[in-house]
Protein backbone atom coordinates (compact mmCIF):
# COMPACT_ATOMS: atom_id res chain seq x y z
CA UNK A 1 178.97 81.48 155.72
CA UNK A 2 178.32 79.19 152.97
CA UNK A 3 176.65 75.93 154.21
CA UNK A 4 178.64 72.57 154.88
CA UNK A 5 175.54 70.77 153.03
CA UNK A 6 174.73 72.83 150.02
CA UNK A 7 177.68 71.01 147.88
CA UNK A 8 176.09 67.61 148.64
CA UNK A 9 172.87 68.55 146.48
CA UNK A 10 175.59 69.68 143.83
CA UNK A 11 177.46 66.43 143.76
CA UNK A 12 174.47 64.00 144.11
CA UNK A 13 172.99 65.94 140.90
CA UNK A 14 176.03 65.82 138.89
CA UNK A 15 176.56 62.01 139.72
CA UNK A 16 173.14 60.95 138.55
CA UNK A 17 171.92 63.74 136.07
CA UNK A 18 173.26 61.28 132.80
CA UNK A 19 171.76 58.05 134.32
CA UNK A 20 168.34 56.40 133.23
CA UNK A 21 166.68 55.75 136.44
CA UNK A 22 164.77 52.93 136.93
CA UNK A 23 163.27 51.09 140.15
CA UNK A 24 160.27 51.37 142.27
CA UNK A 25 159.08 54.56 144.65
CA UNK A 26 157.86 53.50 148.12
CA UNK A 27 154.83 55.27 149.53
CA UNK A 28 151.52 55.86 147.06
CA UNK A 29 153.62 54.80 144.24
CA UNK A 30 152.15 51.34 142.95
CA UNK A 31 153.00 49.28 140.11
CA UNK A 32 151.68 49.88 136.62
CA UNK A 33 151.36 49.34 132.89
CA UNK A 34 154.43 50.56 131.24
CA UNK A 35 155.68 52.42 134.80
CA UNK A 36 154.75 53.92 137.84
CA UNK A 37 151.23 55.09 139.36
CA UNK A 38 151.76 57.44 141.66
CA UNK A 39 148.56 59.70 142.98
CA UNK A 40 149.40 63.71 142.78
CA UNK A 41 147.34 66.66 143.06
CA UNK A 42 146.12 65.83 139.73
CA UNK A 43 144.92 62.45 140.52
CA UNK A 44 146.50 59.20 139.40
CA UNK A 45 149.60 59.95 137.05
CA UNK A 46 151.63 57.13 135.46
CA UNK A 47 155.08 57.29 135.05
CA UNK A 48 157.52 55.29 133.08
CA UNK A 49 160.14 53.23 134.60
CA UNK A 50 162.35 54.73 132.48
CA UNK A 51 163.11 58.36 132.77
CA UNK A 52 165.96 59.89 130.58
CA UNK A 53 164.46 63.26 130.21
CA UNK A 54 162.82 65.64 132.34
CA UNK A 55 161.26 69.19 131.50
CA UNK A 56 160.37 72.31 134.13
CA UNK A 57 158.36 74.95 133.50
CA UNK A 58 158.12 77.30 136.49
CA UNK A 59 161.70 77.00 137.59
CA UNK A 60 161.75 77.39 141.03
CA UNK A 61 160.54 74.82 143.04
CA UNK A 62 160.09 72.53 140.43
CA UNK A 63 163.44 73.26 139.23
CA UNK A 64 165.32 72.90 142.52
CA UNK A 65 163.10 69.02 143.36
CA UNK A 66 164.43 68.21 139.63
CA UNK A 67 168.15 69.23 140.39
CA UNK A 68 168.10 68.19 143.98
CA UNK A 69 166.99 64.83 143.26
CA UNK A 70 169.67 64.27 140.32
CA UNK A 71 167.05 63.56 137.88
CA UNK A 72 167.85 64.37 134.05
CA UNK A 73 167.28 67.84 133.53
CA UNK A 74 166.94 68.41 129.52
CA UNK A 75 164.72 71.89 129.61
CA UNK A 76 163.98 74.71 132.00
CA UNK A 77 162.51 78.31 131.61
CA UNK A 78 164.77 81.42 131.73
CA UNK A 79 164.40 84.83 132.41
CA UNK A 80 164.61 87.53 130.36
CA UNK A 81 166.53 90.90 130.20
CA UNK A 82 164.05 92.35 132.16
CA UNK A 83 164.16 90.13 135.39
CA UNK A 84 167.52 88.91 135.64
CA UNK A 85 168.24 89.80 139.24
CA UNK A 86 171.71 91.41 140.69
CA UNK A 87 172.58 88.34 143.04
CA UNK A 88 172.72 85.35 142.03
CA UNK A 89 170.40 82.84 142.24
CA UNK A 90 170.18 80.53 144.97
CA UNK A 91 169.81 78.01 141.97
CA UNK A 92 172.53 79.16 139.95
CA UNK A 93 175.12 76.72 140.81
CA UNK A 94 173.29 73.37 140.04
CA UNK A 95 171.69 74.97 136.70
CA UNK A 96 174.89 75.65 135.47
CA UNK A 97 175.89 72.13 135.91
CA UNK A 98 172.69 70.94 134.51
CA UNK A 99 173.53 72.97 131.47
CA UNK A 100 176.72 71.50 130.88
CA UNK A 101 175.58 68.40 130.66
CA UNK A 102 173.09 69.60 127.84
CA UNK A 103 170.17 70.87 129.65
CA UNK A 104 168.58 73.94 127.45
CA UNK A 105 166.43 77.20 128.40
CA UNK A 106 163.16 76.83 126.07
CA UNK A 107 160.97 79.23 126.92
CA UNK A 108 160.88 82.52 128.52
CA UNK A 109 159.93 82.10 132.07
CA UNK A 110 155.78 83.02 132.62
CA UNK A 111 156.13 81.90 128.89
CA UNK A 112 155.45 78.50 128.08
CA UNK A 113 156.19 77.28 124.87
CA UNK A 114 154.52 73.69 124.13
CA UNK A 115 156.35 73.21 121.16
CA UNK A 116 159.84 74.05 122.42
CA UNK A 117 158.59 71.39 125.04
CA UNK A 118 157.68 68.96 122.45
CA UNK A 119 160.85 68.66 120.80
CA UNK A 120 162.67 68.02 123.35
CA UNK A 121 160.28 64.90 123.58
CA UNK A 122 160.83 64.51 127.81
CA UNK A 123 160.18 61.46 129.61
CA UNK A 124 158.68 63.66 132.62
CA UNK A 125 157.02 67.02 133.11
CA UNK A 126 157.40 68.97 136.18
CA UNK A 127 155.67 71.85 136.94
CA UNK A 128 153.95 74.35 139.44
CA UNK A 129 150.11 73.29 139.75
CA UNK A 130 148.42 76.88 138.68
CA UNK A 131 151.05 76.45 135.59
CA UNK A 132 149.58 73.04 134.54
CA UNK A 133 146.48 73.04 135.41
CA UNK A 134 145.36 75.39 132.45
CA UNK A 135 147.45 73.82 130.02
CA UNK A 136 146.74 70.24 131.54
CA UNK A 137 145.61 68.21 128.21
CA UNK A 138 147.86 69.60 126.08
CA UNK A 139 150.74 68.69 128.39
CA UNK A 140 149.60 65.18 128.80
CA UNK A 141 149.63 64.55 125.39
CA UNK A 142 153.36 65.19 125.40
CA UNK A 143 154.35 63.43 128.59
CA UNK A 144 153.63 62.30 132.15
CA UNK A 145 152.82 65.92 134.31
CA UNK A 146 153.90 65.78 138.17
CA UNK A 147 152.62 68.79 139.70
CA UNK A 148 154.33 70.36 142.39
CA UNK A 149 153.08 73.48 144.92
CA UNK A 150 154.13 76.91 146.40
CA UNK A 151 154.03 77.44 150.19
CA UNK A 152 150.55 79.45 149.71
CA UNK A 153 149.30 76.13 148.49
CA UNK A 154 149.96 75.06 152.30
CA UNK A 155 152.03 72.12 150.78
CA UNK A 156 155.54 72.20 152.01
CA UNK A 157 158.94 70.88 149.74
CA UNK A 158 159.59 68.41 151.70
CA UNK A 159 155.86 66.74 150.77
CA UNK A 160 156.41 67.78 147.37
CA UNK A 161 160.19 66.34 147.27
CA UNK A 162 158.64 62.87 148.53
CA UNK A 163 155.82 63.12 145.55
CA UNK A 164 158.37 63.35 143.24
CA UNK A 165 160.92 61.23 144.47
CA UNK A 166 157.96 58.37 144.62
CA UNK A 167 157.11 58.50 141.20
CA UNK A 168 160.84 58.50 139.91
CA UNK A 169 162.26 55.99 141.43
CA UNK A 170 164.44 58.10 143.90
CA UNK A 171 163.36 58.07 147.40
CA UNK A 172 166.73 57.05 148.99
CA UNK A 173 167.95 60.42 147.88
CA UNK A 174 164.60 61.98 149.38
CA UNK A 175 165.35 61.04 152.47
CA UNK A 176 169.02 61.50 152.56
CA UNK A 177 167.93 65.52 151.29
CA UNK A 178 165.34 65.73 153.65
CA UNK A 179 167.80 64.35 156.98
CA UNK A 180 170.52 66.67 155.39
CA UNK A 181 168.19 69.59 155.61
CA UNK A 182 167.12 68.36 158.99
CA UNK A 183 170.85 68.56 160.37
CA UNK A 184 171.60 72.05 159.42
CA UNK A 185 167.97 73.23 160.91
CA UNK A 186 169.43 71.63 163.96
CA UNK A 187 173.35 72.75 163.89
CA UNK A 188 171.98 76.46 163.34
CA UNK A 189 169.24 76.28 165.99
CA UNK A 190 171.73 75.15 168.48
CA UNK A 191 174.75 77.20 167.57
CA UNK A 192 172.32 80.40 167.73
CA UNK A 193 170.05 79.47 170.23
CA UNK A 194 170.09 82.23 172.42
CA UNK A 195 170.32 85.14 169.67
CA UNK A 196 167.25 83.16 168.22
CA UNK A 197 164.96 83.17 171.54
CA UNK A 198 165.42 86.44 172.18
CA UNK A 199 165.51 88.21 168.60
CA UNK A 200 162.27 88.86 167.08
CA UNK A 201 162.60 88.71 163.19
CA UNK A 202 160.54 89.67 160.28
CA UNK A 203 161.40 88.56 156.19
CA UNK A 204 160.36 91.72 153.70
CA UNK A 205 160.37 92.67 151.03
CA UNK A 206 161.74 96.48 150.94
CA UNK A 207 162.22 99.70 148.31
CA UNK A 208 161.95 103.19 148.49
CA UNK A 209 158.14 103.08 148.00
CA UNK A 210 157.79 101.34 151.41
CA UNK A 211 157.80 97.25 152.50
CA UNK A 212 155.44 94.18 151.96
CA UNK A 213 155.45 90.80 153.92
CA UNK A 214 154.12 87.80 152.95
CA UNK A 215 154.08 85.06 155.84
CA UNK A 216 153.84 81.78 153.59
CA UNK A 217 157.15 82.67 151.40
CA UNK A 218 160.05 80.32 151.71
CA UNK A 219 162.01 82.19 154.00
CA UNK A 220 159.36 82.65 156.77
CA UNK A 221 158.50 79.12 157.00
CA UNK A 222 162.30 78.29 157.14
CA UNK A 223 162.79 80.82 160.06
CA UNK A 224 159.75 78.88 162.24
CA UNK A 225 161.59 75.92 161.26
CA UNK A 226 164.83 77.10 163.42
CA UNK A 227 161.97 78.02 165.90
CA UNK A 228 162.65 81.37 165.15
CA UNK A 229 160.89 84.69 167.13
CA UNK A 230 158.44 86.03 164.25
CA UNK A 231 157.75 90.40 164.99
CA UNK A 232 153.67 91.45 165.29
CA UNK A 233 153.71 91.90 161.62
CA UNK A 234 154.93 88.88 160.68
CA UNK A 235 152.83 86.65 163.05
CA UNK A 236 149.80 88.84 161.36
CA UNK A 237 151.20 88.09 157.84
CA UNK A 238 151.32 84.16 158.47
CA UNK A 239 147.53 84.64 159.26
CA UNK A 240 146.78 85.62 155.54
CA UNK A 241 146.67 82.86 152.34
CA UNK A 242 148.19 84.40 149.21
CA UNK A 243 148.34 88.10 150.65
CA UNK A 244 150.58 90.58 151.40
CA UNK A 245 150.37 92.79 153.96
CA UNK A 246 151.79 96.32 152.70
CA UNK A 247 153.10 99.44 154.34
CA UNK A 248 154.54 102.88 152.82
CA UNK A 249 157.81 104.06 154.35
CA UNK A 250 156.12 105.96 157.56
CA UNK A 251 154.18 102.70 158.25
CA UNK A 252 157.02 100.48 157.57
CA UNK A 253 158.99 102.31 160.88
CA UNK A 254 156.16 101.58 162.84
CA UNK A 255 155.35 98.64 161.82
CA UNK A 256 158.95 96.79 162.24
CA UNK A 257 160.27 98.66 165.42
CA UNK A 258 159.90 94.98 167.13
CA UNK A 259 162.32 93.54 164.76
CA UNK A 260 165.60 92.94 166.15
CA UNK A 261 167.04 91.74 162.57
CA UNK A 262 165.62 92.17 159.20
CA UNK A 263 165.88 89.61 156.39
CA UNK A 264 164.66 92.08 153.27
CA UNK A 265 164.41 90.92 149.99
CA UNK A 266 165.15 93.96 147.55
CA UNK A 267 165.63 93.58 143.48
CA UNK A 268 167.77 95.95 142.45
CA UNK A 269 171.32 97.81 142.93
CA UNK A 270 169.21 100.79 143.11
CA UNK A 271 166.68 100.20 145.14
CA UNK A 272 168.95 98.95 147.68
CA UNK A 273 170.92 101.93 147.62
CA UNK A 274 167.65 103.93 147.69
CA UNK A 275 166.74 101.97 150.69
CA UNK A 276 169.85 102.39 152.95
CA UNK A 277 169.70 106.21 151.92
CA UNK A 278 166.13 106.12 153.15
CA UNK A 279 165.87 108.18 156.69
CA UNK A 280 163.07 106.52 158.08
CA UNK A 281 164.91 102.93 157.45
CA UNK A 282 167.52 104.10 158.96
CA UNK A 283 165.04 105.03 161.70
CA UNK A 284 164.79 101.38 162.43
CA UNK A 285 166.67 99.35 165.83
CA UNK A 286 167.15 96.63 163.49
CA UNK A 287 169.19 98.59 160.93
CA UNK A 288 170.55 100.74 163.75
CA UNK A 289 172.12 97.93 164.80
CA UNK A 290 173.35 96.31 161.75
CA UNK A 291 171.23 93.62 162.14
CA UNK A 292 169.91 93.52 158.14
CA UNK A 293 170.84 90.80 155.83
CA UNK A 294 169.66 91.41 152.11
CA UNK A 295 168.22 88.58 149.66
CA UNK A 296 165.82 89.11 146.57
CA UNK A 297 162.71 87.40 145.09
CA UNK A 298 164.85 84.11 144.55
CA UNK A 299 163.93 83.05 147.87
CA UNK A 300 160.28 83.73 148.20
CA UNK A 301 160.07 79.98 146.71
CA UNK A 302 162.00 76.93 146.12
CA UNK A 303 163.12 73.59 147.42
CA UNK A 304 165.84 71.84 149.10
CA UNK A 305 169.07 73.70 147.60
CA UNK A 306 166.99 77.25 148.10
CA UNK A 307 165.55 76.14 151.99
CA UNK A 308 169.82 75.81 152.54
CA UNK A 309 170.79 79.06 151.01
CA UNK A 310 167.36 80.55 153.28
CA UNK A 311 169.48 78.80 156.13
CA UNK A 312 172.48 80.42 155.33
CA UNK A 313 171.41 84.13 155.09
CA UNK A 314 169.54 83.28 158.31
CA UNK A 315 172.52 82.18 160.05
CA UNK A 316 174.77 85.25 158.45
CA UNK A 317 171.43 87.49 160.27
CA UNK A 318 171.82 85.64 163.60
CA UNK A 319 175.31 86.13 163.63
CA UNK A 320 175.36 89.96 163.62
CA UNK A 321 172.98 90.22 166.82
């Protein structure tokens, strides 16, 4: 089922992408020379009043804030032949619409070019904190740097969203995102309430050399935000900062045999197939019962637009048990 709310992020962005924005955040934003001083991650950084251009260079939850918000995309990373993914990207949707009204791919993602970023001249860069942080002076001398985090950071979208929307002006449309999100969390945890209390559920990833779970990822801190049953693997996952917890194939049956659905995030046509061919997979109640709903990397991270497709493929998983 294809969320009621996702379109809304679509149409706000497409609305506003062209326009100069201009006003004051609320919050730690304050008045300064020439803009905004808003305090980030990175201390005190001042934006311009102004902004007609904005750059990314991670592309995921920088990239979805940037789109989500409406603000004027101009450059983005992309990926390469390598590690374009079968489905499509959570993201794909507002890119595209970005890109028609003249955003550009500079750099290869995991690639950043600081000349391709140059040119381009942008108002506004944001970026991933372990991206900028290396590169930090050289950025600043091109433009304004608003870092953003991942969920191993401990720093959720929503705070990020707020940073962001603070220094550019765009708060109202924080909020509005952030009640939007609020709503479906809500519709979903009350149309599913009963599958949800008594379904234990674990997000993987999975292949034919075995499964990994990482408790910070996107998807896992969306599913304890529809108060969702987490397995014993899972609940030991969330305990870890930046790690995976890892299991071959044998381990992997006993390891999820508490899981009464199984979100699994798997690359590849052919690992999938490997996967469903795999007899101890099969081995599992969860895929006995058809209770398996597949998603890929593109989730592990992200913002508003990816937290709502997370939402959906959690609602498609609570509707098969």
């Amino acid at each position: 089922m294809t969320s009621p709310y996702r379109n809304l992020f679509l149409t706000a962005a497409a609305a506003t992408v062209a326009l100069t924005l201009v006003g004051c955040a609320s919050g730690s934003a304050t008045e300064a020379a020439g803009g905004r001083s808003v305090d980030t991650a990175l201390g005190a950084v001042v934006v311009p009043d102004a902004i007609d251009s904005v750059v990314v260079l991670e592309g995921r939850r920088d990239l979805d804030i940037v789109l989500s918000l409406g603000l004027p995309l101009v450059g983005f990373p992309y990926e390469g032949p390598d590690q374009k993914l079968e489905l499509e990207a959570p993201l794909a949707e507002a890119t595209a619409a970005a890109v028609a009204d003249g955003a550009e791919e500079l750099f290869l993602a995991d690639e950043i070019n600081l000349e391709a970023i140059a040119e381009v001249a942008p108002s506004v860069i944001v970026s991933r904190i372990d991206d900028v942080e290396p590169i930090a002076d050289e950025l600043d001398a091109i433009a304004p740097v608003l870092p953003v985090h991942s969920h191993s950071d401990g720093v959720t979208w929503q705070e990020d969203l707020m940073v962001i929307a603070e220094a550019t002006g765009t708060t109202e449309r924080a909020d509005e995102i952030i009640a939007e999100y609020d709503a479906r969390v809500e519709e979903i945890a009350t149309t599913y309430a009963e599958q949800i209390a008594a379904t234990p559920v674990v997000s993987m990833n999975g292949g034919p050399e075995g499964t990994d779970i990482q408790g910070t990822r996107l998807q896992n801190a969306t599913l304890m935000a529809l108060g969702g049953v987490p397995t014993e693997a899972l609940l030991e996952a969330r305990e870890l900062v930046d790690e995976s917890l890892e299991f071959s194939p044998e381990q992997t049956l006993a390891a999820h045999d508490d899981a009464g659905a199984i979100l699994v995030a798997v690359e590849t046509a052919e690992d999938w197939a490997a996967l469903q061919a795999d007899p101890l997979w099969n081995e599992l109640p969860a895929v006995k019962a058809g209770n398996v709903v597949r998603t890929d990397k593109m989730t592990h991270e992200g913002g508003p637009i990816t937290a709502m497709h997370v939402l959906d493929l959690l609602e498609q998983l609570y509707e098969t048990v």
